[in-house]
Protein backbone atom coordinates (compact mmCIF):
# COMPACT_ATOMS: atom_id res chain seq x y z
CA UNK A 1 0.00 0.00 0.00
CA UNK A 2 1.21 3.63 -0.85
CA UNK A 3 0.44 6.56 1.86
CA UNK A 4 -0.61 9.09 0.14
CA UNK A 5 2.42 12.06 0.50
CA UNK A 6 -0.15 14.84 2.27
CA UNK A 7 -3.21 13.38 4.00
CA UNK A 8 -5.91 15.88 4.01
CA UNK A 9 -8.02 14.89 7.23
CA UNK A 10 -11.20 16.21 8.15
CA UNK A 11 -11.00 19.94 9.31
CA UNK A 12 -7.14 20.24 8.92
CA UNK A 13 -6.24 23.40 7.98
CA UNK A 14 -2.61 22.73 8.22
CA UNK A 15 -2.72 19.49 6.04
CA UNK A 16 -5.04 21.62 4.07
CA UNK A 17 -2.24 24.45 3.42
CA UNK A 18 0.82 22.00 2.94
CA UNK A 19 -1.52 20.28 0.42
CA UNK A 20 -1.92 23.74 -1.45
CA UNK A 21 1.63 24.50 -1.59
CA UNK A 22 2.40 21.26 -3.04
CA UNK A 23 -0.15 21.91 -5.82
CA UNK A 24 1.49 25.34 -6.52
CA UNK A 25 5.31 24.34 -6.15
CA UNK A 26 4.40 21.31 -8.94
CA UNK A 27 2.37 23.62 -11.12
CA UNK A 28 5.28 26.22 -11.43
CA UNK A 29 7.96 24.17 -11.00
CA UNK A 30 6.41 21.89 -14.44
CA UNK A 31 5.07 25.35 -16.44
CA UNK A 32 8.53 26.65 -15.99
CA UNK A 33 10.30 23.49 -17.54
CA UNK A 34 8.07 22.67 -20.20
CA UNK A 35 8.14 26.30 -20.72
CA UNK A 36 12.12 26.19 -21.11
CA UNK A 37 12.17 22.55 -22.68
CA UNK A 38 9.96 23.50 -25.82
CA UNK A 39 10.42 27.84 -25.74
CA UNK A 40 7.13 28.37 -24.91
CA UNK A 41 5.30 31.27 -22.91
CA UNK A 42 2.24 31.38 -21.38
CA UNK A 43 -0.49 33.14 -22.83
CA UNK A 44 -3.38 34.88 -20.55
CA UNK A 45 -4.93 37.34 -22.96
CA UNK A 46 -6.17 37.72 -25.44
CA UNK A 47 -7.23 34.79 -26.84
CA UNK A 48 -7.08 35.44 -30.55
CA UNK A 49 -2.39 34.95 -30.31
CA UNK A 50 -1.26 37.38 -33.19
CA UNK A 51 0.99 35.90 -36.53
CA UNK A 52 4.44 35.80 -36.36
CA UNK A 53 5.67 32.88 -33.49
CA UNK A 54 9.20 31.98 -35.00
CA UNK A 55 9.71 27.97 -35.84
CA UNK A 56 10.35 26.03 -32.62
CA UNK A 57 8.33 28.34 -30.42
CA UNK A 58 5.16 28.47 -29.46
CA UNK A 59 2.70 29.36 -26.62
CA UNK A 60 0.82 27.94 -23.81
CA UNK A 61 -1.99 28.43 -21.47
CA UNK A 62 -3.40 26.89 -18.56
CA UNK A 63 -7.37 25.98 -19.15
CA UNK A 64 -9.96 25.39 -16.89
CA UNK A 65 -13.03 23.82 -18.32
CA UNK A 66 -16.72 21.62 -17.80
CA UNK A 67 -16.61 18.86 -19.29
CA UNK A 68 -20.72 18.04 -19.22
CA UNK A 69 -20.86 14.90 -21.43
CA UNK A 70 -18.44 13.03 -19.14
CA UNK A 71 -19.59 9.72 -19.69
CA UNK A 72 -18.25 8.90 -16.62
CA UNK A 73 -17.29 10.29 -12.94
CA UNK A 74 -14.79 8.14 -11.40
CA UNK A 75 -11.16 8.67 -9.53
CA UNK A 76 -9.73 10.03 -12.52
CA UNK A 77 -12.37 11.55 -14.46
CA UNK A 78 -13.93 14.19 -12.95
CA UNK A 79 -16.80 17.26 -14.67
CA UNK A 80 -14.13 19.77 -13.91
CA UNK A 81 -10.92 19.71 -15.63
CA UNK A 82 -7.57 21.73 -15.49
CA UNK A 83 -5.43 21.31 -18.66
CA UNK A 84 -2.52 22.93 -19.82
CA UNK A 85 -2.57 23.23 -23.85
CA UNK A 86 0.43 23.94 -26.04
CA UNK A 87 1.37 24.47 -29.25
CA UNK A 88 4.36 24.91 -31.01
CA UNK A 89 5.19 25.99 -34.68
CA UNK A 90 7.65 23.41 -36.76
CA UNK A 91 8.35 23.26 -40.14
CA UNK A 92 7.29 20.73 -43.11
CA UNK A 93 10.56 18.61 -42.69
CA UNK A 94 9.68 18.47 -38.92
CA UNK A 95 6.36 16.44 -39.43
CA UNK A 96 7.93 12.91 -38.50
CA UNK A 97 8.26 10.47 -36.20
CA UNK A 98 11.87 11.59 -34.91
CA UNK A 99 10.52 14.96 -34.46
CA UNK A 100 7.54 13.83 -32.80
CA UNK A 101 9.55 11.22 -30.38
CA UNK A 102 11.92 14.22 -29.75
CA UNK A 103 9.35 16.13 -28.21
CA UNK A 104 7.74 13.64 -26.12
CA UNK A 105 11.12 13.18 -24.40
CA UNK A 106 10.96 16.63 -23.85
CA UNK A 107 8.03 16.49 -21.86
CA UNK A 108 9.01 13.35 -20.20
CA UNK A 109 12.01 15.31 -18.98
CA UNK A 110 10.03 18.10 -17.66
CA UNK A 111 8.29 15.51 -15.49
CA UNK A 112 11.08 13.84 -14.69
CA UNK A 113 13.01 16.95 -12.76
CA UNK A 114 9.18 17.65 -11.48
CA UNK A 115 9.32 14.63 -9.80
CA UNK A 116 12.83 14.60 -8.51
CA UNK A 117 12.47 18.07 -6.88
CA UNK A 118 9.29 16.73 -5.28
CA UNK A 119 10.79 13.60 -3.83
CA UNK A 120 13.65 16.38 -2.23
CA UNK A 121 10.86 18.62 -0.68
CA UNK A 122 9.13 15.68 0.72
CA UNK A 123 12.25 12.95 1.57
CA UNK A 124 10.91 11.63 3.98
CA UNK A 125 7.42 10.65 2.50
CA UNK A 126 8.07 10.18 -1.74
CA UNK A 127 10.51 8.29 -3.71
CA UNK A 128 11.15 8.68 -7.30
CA UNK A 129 8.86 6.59 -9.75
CA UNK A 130 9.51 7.43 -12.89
CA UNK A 131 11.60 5.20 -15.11
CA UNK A 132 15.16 6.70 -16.75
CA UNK A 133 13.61 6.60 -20.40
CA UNK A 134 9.87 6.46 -21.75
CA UNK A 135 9.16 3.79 -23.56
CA UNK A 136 7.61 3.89 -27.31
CA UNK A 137 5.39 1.87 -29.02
CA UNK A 138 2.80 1.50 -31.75
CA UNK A 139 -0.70 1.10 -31.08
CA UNK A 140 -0.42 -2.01 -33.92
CA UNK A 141 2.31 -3.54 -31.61
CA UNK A 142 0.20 -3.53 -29.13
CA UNK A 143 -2.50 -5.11 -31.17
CA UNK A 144 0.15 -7.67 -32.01
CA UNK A 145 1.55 -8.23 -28.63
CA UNK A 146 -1.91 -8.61 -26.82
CA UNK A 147 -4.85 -9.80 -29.89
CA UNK A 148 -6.73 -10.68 -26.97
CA UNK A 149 -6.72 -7.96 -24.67
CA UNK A 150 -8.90 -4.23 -25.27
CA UNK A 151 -7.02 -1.07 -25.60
CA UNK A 152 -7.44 -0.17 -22.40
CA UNK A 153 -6.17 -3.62 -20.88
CA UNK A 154 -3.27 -2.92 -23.18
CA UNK A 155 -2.33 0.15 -22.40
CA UNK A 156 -2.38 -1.16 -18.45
CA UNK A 157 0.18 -4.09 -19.30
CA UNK A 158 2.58 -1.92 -21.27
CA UNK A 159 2.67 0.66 -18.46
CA UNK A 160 2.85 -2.24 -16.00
CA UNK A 161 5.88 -3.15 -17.75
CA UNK A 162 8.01 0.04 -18.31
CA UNK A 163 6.64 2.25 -16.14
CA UNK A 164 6.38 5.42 -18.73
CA UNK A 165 5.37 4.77 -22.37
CA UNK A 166 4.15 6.85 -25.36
CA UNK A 167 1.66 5.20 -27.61
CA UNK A 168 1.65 6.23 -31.33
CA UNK A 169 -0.72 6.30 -33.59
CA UNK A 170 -4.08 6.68 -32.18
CA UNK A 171 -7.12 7.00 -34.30
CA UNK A 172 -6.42 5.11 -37.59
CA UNK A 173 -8.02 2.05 -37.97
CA UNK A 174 -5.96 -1.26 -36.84
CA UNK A 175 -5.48 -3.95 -39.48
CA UNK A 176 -6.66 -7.11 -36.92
CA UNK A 177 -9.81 -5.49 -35.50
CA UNK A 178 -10.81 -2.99 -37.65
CA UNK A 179 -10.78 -0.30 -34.78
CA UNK A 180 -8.71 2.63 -33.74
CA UNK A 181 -6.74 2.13 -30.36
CA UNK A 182 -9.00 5.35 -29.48
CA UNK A 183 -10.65 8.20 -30.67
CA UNK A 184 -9.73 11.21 -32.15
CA UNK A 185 -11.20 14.36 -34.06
CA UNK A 186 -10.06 14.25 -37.64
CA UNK A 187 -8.65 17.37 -37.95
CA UNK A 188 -6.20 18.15 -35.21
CA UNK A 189 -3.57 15.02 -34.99
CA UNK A 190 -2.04 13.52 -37.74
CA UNK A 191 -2.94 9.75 -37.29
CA UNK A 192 -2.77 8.35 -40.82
CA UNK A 193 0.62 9.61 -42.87
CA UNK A 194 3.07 6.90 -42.79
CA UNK A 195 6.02 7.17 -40.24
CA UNK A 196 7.96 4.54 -40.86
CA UNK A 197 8.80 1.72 -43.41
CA UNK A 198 6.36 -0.86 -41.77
CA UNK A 199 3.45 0.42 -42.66
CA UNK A 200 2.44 1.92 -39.56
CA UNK A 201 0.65 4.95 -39.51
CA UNK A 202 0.37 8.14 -36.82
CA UNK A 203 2.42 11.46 -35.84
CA UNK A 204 0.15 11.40 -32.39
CA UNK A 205 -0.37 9.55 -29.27
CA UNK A 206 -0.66 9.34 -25.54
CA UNK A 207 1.84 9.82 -22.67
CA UNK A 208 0.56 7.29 -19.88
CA UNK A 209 2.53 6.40 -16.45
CA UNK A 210 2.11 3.86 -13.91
CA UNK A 211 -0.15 5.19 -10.99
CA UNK A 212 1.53 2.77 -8.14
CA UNK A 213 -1.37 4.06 -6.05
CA UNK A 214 -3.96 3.01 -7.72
CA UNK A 215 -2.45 0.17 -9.56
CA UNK A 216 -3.28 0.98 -13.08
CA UNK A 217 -2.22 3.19 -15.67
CA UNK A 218 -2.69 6.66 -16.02
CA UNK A 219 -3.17 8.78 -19.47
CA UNK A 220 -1.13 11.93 -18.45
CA UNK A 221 -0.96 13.87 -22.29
CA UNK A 222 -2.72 13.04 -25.85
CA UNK A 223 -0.86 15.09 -28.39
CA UNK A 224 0.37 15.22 -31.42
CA UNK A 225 1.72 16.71 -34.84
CA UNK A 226 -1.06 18.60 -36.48
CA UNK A 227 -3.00 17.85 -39.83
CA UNK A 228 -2.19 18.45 -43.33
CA UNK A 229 -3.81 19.38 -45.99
CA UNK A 230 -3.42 15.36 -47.31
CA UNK A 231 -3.96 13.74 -43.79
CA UNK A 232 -6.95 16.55 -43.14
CA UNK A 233 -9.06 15.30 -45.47
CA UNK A 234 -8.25 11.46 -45.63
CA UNK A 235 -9.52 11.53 -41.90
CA UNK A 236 -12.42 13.19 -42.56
CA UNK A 237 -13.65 10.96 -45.64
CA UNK A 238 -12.83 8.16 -42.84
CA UNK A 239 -14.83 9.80 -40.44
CA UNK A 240 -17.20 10.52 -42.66
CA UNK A 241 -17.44 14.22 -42.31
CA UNK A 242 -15.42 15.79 -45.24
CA UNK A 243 -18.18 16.90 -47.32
CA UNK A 244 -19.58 19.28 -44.34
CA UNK A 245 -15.85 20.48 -42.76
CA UNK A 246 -14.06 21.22 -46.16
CA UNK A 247 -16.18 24.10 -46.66
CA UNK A 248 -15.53 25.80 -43.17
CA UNK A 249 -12.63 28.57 -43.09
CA UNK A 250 -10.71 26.93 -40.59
CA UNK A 251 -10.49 23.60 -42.95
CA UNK A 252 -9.44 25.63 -45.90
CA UNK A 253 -7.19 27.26 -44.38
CA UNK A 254 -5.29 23.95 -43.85
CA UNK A 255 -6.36 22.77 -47.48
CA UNK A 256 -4.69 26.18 -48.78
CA UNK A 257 -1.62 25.94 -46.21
CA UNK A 258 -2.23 29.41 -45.00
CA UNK A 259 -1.97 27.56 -40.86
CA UNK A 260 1.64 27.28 -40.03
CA UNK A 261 2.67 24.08 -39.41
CA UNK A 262 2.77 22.56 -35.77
CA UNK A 263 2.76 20.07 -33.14
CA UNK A 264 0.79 20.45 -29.57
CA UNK A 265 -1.61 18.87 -26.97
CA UNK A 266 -2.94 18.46 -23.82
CA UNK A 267 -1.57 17.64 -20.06
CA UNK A 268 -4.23 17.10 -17.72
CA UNK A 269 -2.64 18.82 -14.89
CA UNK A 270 -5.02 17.55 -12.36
CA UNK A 271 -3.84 14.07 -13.10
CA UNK A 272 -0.56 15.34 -13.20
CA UNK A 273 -1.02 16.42 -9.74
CA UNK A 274 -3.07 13.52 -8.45
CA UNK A 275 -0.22 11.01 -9.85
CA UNK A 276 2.99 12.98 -8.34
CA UNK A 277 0.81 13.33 -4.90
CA UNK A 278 0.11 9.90 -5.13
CA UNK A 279 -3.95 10.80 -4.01
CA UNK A 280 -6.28 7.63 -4.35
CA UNK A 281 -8.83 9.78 -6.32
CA UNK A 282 -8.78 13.01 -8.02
CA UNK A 283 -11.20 14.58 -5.90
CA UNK A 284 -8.57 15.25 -3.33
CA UNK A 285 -6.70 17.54 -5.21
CA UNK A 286 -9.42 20.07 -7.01
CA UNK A 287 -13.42 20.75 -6.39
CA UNK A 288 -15.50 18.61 -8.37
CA UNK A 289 -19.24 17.53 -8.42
CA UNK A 290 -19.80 13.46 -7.73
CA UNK A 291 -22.54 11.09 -7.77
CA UNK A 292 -23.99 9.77 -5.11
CA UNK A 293 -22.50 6.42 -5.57
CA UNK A 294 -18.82 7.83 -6.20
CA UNK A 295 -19.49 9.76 -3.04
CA UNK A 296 -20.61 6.88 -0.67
CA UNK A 297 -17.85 4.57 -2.34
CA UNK A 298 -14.79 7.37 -1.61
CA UNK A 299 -16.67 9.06 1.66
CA UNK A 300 -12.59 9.09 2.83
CA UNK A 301 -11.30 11.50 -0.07
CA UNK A 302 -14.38 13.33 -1.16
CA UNK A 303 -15.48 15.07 1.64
């Protein structure tokens, strides 16, 4: 069993503020290496980001949103949701698999020195988890590896067995069973070019890490290498929804390469923070609205 680093007890106002300034010394101690690691600043206002970002740079911002059409509330999916998007402008010779691998360590790293000032703040409570290297891997390796298993139970044993991977290529069809790994919007990853000799397809994926507390494995980024014109609209005939999205402005502007090219995603920062505090559920570490059920299951952490 894992203790939990801070337990926040009932009525403990000093738990309550060492619990705080752990959320705040992650938070700036990860903005400010990501920051560094891919030359991006943050952006407050305005929203509409004027031309002109330089390749290799880019912005991001820290996002607080409602996600109503949850399908489900559980200890790491919760109605509200703290993410912190990115983006970062590359160039046509950059839209690979090297470039895309480079940037994932990148992150990785960021998360890495996260965790390893963490564990010195709090010596005597946290060890270091994370693994030396991530591990990559295609989604159809996976399908290979475990035929009999479900994306989810696959992502679980991978994790299991490295302890940080990246999974590529997420939303393309797979050749045994027809289906993606998961989901994804046709026109902001790239999951069908080509990226290597095999056949495999995908400049996207997911970050996911081994949540010792909870035994399982935890999706901590989905990102990717944006669309192009070509790989824009062979998702959407896929998905079925070229014929609609080709005439909107934003889809033409891809078609007519007048978007710079770039790569960017999502880390769930509450996640982030529920995996580094080691926290049994992700109410503990930001408000949230629960069920009934989730609240009589966890009356412990949701209080």
């Amino acid at each position: 069993m894992v203790t939990p680093i801070i337990s926040l007890e009932v009525n403990s106002l000093v738990n309550y503020k060492e619990l705080m300034r752990a959320i705040n010394f992650i938070k700036q101690q990860f903005f400010d290496s990501l920051s560094n690691e891919l030359n991006l600043i943050r952006v407050q206002a305005p929203l509409f980001i004027p031309a002109g970002f330089e390749p290799y740079s880019g912005i991001y911002t820290e996002g607080h949103f409602i996600r109503a059409y949850e399908p489900e509330l559980t200890a790491t999916h919760s109605l509200y949701v703290t993410q912190l998007e990115w983006e970062q402008t590359i160039l046509i010779k950059d839209r690979n698999i090297e470039y895309l691998q480079s940037t994932v360590r990148k992150i990785f790293t960021s998360l890495k020195k996260v965790e390893e000032e963490l564990v010195k703040r709090y010596s005597a409570q946290l060890q270091c988890q994370l693994p030396d290297q991530i591990q990559f891997i295609h989604s159809e390796e996976l399908e290979e590896r475990f035929p009999k298993l479900t994306p989810r139970e696959r992502e679980i044993s991978i994790t299991k067995e490295f302890g940080a991977v990246f999974i590529i290529g997420i939303g393309y069809p797979l050749p045994k069973s027809g289906q993606p790994h998961g989901d994804r919007n046709p026109d902001q990853d790239d999951w069908s070019t080509q990226n290597c000799d095999n056949g495999y397809r995908g400049l996207n994926g997911d970050i996911l890490v081994w949540d010792s507390t909870l035994d399982t494995a935890l999706e901590l980024s989905s990102m990717g290498i944006r669309v192009c014109p070509k790989s824009l609209e062979l998702q959407s005939i896929i998905r079925g929804s070229w014929e609609y999205t080709k005439q909107l402005d934003y889809h033409k502007s891809i078609v007519d390469e007048k978007i710079v090219y770039s790569i960017g995603g999502g880390i769930g920062i509450d996640r982030v923070l529920m995996w580094m505090l080691r926290k049994r559920h992700i109410g503990e570490i930001q408000v949230g609205i629960w069920p009934q059920e989730e609240l009589k299951a966890h009356p412990e952490y949701l209080q």
